[in-house]
C-alpha atoms as a PDB file:
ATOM      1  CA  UNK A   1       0.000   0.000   0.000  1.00  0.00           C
ATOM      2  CA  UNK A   2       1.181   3.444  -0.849  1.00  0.00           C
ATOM      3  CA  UNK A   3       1.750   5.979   1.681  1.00  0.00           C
ATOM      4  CA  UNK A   4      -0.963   9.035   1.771  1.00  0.00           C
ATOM      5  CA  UNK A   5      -1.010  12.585   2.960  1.00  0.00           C
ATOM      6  CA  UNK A   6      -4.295  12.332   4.337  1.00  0.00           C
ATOM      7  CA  UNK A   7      -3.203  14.648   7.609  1.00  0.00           C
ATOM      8  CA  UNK A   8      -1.504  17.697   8.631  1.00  0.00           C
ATOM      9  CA  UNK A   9       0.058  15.447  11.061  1.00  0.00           C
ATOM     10  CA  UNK A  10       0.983  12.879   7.709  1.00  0.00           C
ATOM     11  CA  UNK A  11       2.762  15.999   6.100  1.00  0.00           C
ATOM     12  CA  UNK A  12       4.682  17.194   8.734  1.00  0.00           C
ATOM     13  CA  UNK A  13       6.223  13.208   9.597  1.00  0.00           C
ATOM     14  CA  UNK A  14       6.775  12.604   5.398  1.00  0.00           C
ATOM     15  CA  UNK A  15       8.431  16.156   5.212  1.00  0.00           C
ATOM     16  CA  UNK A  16      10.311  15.607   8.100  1.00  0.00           C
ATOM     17  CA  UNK A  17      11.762  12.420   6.351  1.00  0.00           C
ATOM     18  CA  UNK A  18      12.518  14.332   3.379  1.00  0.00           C
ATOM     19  CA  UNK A  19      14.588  16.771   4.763  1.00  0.00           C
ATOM     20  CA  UNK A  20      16.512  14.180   6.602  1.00  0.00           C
ATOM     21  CA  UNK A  21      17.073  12.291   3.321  1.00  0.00           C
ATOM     22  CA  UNK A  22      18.259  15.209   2.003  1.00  0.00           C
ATOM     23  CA  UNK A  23      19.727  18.092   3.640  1.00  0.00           C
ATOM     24  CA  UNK A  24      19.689  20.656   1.005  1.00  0.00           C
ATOM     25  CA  UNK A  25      15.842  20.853   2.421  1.00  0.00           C
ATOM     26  CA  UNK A  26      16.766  22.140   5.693  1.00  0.00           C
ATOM     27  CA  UNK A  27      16.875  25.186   4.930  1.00  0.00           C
ATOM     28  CA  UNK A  28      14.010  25.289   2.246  1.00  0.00           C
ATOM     29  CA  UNK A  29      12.210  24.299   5.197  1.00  0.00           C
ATOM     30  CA  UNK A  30      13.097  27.023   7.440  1.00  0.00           C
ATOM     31  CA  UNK A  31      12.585  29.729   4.778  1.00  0.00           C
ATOM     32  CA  UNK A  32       8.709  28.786   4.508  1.00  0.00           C
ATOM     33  CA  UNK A  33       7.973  26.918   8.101  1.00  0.00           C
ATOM     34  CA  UNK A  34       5.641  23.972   7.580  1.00  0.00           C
ATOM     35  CA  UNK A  35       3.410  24.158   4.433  1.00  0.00           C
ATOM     36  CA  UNK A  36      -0.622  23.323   4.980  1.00  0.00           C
ATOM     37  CA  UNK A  37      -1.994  20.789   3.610  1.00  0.00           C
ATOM     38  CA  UNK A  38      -3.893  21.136   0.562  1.00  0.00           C
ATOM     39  CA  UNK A  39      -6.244  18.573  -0.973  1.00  0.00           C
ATOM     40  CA  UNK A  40      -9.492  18.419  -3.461  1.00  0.00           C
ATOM     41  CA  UNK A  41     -12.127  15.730  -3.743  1.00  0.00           C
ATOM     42  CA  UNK A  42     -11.070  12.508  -5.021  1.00  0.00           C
ATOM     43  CA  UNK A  43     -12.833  10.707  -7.616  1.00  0.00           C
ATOM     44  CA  UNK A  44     -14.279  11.658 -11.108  1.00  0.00           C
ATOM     45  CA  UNK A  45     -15.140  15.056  -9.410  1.00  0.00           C
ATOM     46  CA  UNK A  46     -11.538  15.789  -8.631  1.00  0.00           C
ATOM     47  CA  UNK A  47      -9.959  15.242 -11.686  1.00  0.00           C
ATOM     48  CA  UNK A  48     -12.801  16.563 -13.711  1.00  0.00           C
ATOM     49  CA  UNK A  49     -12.088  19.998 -11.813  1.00  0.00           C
ATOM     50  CA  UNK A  50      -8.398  19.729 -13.097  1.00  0.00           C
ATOM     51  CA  UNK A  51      -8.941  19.052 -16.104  1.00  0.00           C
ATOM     52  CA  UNK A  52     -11.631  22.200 -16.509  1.00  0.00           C
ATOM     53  CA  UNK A  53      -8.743  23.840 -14.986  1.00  0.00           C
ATOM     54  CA  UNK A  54      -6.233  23.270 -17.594  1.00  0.00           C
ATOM     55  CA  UNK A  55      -4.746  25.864 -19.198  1.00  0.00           C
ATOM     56  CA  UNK A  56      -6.896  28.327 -17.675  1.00  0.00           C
ATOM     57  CA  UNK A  57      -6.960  31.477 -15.276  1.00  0.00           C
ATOM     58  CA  UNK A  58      -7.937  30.305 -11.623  1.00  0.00           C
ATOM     59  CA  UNK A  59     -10.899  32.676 -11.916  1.00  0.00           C
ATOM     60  CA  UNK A  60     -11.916  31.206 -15.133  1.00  0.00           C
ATOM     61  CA  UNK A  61     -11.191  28.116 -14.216  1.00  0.00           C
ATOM     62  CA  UNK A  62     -13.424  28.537 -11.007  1.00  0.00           C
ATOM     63  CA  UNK A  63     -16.234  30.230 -13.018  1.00  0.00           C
ATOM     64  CA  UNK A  64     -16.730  26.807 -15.390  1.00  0.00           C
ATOM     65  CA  UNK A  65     -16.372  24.814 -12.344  1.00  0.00           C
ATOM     66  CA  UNK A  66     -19.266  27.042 -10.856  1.00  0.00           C
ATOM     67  CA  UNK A  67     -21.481  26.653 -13.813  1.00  0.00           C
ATOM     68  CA  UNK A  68     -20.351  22.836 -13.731  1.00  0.00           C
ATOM     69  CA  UNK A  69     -21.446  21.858 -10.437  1.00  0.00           C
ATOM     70  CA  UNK A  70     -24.577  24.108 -10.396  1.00  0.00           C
ATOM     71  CA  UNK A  71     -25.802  22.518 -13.323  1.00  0.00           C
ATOM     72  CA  UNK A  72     -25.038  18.738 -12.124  1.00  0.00           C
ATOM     73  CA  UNK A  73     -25.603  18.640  -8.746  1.00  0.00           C
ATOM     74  CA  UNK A  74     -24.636  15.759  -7.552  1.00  0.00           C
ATOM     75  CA  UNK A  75     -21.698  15.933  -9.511  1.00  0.00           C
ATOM     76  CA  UNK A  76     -21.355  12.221 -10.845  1.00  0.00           C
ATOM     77  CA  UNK A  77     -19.875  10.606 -14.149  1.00  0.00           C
ATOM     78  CA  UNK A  78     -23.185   9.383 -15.476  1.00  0.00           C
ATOM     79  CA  UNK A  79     -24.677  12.722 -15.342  1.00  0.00           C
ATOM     80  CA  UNK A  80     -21.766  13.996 -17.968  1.00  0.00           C
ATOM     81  CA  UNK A  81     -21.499  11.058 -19.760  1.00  0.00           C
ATOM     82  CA  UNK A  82     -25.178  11.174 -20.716  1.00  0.00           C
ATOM     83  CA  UNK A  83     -25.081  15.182 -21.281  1.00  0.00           C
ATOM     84  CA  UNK A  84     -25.155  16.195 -24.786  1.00  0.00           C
ATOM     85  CA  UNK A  85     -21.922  18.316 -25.965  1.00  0.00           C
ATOM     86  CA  UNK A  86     -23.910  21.209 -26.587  1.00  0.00           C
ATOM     87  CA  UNK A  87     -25.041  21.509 -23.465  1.00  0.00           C
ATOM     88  CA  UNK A  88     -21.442  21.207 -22.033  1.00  0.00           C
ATOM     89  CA  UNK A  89     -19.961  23.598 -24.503  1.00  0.00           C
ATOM     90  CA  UNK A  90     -22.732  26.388 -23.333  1.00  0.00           C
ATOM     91  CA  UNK A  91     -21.201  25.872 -19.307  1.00  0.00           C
ATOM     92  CA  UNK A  92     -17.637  26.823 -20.944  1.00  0.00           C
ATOM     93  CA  UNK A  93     -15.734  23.615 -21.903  1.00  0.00           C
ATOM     94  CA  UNK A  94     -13.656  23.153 -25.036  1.00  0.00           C
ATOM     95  CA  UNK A  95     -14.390  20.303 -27.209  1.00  0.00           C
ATOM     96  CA  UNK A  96     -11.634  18.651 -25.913  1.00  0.00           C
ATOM     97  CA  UNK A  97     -12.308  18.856 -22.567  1.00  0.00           C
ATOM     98  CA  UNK A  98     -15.931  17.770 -23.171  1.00  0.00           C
ATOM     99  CA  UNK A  99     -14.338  14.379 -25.058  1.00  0.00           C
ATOM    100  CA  UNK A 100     -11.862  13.596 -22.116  1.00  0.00           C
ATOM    101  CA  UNK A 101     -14.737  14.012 -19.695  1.00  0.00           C
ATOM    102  CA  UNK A 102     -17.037  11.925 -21.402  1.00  0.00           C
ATOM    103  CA  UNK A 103     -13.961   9.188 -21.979  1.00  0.00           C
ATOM    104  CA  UNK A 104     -13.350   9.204 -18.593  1.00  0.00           C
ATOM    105  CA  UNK A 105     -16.824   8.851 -17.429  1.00  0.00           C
ATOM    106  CA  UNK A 106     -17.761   6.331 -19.487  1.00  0.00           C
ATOM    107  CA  UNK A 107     -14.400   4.107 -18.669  1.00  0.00           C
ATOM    108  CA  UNK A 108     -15.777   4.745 -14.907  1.00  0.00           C
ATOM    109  CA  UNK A 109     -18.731   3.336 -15.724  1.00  0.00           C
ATOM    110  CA  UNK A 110     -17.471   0.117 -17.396  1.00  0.00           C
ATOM    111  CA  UNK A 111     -15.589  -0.141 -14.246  1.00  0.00           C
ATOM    112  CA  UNK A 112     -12.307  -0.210 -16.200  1.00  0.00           C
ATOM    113  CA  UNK A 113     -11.147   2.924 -14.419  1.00  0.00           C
ATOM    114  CA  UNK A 114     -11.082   2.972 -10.688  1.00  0.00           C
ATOM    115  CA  UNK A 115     -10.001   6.232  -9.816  1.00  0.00           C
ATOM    116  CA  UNK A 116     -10.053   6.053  -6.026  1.00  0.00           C
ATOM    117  CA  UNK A 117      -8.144   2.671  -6.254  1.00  0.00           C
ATOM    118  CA  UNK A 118      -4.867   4.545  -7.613  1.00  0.00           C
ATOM    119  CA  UNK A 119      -4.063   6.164  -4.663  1.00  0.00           C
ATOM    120  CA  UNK A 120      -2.706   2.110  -3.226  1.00  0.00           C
ATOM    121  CA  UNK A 121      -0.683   1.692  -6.002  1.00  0.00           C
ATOM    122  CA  UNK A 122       2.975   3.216  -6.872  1.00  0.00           C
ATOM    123  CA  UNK A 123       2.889   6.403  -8.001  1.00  0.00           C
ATOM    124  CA  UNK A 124       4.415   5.935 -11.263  1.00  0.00           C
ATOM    125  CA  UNK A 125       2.258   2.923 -12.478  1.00  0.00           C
ATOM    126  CA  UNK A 126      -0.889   4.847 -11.098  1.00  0.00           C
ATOM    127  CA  UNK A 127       0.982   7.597 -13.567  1.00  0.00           C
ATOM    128  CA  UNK A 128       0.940   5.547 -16.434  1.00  0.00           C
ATOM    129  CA  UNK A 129      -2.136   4.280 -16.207  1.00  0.00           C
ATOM    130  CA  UNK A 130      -3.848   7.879 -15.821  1.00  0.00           C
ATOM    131  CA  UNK A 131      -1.567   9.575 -18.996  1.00  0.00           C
ATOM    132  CA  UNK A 132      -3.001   6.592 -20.886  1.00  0.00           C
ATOM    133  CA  UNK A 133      -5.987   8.328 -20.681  1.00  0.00           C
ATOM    134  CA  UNK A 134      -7.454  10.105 -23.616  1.00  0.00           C
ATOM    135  CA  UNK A 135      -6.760  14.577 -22.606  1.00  0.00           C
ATOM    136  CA  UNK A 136      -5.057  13.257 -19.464  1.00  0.00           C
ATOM    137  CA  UNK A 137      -1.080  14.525 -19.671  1.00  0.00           C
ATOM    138  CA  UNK A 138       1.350  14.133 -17.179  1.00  0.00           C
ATOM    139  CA  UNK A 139       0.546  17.254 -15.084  1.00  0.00           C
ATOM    140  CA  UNK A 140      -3.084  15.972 -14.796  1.00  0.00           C
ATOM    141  CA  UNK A 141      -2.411  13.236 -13.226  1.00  0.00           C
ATOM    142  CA  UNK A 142       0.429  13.922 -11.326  1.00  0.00           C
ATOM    143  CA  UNK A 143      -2.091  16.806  -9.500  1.00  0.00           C
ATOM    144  CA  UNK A 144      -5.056  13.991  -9.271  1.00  0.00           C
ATOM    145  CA  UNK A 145      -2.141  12.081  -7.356  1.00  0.00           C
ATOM    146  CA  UNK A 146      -0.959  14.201  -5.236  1.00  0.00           C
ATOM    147  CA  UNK A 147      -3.857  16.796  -3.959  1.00  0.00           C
ATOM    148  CA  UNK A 148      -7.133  14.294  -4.609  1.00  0.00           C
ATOM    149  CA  UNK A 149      -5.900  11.032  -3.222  1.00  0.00           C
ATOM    150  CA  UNK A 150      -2.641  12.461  -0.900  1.00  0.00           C
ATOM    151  CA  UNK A 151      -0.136  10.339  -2.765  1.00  0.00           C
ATOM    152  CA  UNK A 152       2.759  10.626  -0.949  1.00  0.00           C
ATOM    153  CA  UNK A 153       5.062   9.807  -3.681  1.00  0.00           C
ATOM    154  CA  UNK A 154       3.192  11.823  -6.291  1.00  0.00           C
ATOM    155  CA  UNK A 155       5.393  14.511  -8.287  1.00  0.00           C
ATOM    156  CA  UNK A 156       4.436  16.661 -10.768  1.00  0.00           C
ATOM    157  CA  UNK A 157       7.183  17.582 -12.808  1.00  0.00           C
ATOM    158  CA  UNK A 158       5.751  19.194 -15.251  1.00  0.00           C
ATOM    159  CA  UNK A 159       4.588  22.459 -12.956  1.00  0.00           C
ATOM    160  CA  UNK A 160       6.600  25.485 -13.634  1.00  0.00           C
ATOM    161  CA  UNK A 161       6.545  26.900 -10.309  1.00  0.00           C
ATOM    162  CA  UNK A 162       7.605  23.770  -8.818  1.00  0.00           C
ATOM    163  CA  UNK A 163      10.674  23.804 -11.755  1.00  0.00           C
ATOM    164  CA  UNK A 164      11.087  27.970 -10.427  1.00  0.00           C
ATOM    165  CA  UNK A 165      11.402  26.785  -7.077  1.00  0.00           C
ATOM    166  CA  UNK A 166      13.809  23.988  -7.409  1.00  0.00           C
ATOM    167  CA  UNK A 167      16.355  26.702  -9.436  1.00  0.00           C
ATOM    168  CA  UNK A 168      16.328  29.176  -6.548  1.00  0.00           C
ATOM    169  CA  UNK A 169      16.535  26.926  -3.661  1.00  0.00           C
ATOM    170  CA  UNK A 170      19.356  24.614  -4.985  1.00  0.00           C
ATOM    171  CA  UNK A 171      20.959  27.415  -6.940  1.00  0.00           C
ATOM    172  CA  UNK A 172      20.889  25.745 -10.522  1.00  0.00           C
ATOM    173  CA  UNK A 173      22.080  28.248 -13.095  1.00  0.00           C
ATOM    174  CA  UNK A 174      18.567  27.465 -15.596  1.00  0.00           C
ATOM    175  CA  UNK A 175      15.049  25.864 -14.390  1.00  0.00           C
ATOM    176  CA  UNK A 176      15.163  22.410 -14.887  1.00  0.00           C
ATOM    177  CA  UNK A 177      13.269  20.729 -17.751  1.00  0.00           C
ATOM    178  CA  UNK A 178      10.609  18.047 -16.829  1.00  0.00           C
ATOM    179  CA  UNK A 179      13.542  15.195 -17.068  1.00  0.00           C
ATOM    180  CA  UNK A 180      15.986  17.042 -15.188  1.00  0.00           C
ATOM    181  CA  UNK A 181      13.750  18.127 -11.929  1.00  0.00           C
ATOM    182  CA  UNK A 182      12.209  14.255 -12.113  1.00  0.00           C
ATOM    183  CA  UNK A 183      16.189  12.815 -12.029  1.00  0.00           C
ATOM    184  CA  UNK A 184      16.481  15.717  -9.297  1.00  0.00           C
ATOM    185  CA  UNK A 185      13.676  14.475  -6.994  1.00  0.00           C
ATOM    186  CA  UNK A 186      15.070  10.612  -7.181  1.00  0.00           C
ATOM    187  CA  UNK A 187      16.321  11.438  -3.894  1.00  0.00           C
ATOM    188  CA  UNK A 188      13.624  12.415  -2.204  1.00  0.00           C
ATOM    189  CA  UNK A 189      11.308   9.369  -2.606  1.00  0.00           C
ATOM    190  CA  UNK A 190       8.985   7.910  -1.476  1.00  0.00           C
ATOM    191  CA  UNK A 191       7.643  11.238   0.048  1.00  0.00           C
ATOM    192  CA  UNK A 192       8.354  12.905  -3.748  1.00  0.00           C
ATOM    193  CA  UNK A 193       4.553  14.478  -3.116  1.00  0.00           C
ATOM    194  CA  UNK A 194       5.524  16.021   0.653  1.00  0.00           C
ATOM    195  CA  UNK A 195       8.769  17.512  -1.355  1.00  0.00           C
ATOM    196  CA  UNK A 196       6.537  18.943  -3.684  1.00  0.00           C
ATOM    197  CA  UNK A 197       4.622  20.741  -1.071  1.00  0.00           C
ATOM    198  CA  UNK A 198       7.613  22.117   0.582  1.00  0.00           C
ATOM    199  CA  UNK A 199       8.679  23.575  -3.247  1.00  0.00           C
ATOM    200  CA  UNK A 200       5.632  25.361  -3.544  1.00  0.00           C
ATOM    201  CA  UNK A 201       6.104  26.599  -0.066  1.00  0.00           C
ATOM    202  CA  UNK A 202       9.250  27.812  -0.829  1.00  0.00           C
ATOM    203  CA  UNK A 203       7.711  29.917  -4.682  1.00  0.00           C
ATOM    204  CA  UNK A 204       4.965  31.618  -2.953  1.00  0.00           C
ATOM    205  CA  UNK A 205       7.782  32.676   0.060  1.00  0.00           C
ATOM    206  CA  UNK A 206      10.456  33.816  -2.598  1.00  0.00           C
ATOM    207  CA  UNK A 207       7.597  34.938  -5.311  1.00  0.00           C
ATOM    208  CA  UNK A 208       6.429  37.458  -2.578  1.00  0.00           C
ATOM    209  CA  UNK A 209       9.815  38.619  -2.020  1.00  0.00           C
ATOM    210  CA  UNK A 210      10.560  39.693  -5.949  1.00  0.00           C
ATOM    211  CA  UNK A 211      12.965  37.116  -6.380  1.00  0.00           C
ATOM    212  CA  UNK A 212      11.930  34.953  -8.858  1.00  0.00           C
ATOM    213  CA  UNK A 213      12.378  36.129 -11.975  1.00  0.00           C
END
């Protein structure tokens, strides 16, 4: 079974072990104190709210996931996967994101797709099996890892601030590209997702003091 950040208390003890592991951290973790906790619902609700997310504005983002949940309430796959597109497309969504939803709801309700299940499995096989997903890229499931089920080994390489971040604190001369920060964070599993909460940590504390640039 895979370790979860289900706790404040479960963050603290996995971030603790991180920074032992690796003692570049130590003073990451003194610059920020002890990041909160942050998770969403898991579920089709969860990752259907990141993927209405992507590439969006958080207040645009947030304003399609109002309309969203307003018009399905309960939010639940069979609801989208009978909805017609045109319907969808008039709450905001993309054509895209309207065929990954429907994808994903209908592979929920074949039972092929358990996403609640992923969250006992390693981290990179749940990975795999959620990028071979129709609309669902590395980033997307990486964030459905970490903040909807509290894997504790999630890591989501692909998130600039997180690549920001890792540059300042450990002084690299260029941010790291999505290979180079995932070879980085070897060293910091199996708590990769606690690491990643202590980066973020770390870009909103330097971000707020005009240093990243």
């Amino acid at each position: 079974m895979s370790s979860h950040l289900d706790t404040q208390a479960d963050l603290e003890r996995a971030i603790a072990k991180v920074v032992k592991q690796d003692p570049r951290l130590r003073p990451i973790l003194a610059a920020t104190g002890m990041p909160a906790l942050r998770r969403r619902d898991p579920g089709f609700t969860g990752l259907a709210q990141i993927i209405v997310g992507q590439q969006l504005s958080i207040a645009s983002a947030n304003a399609i996931w109002n309309r969203m949940s307003g018009a399905f309430d309960p939010f639940h796959h069979d609801s989208i996967r009978r909805a017609t597109a045109a319907r969808l497309g008039k709450l905001g969504l993309s054509a895209a994101k309207i065929k990954t939803l429907k994808l994903l709801a209908a592979e929920i309700r074949s039972k092929r797709l358990d996403l609640e299940a992923l969250g006992e499995i390693d981290a990179d096989e749940a990975h795999k099996i959620l990028t071979g997903l129709h609309g669902v890229g590395p980033w997307t499931a990486d964030v459905y890892l970490l903040f909807c089920l509290g894997h504790a080994d999630a890591w989501p390489a692909g998130d600039l601030a997180l690549q920001d971040a890792v540059r300042l604190g450990l002084n690299l001369d260029a941010r790291p590209t999505t290979k180079e920060i995932t070879a980085l964070a070897e060293v910091w599993r199996p708590y990769r997702g606690a690491a990643a909460h202590l980066w973020w940590a770390y870009y909103r504390a330097v971000r707020t003091s005009a240093r990243i640039v």
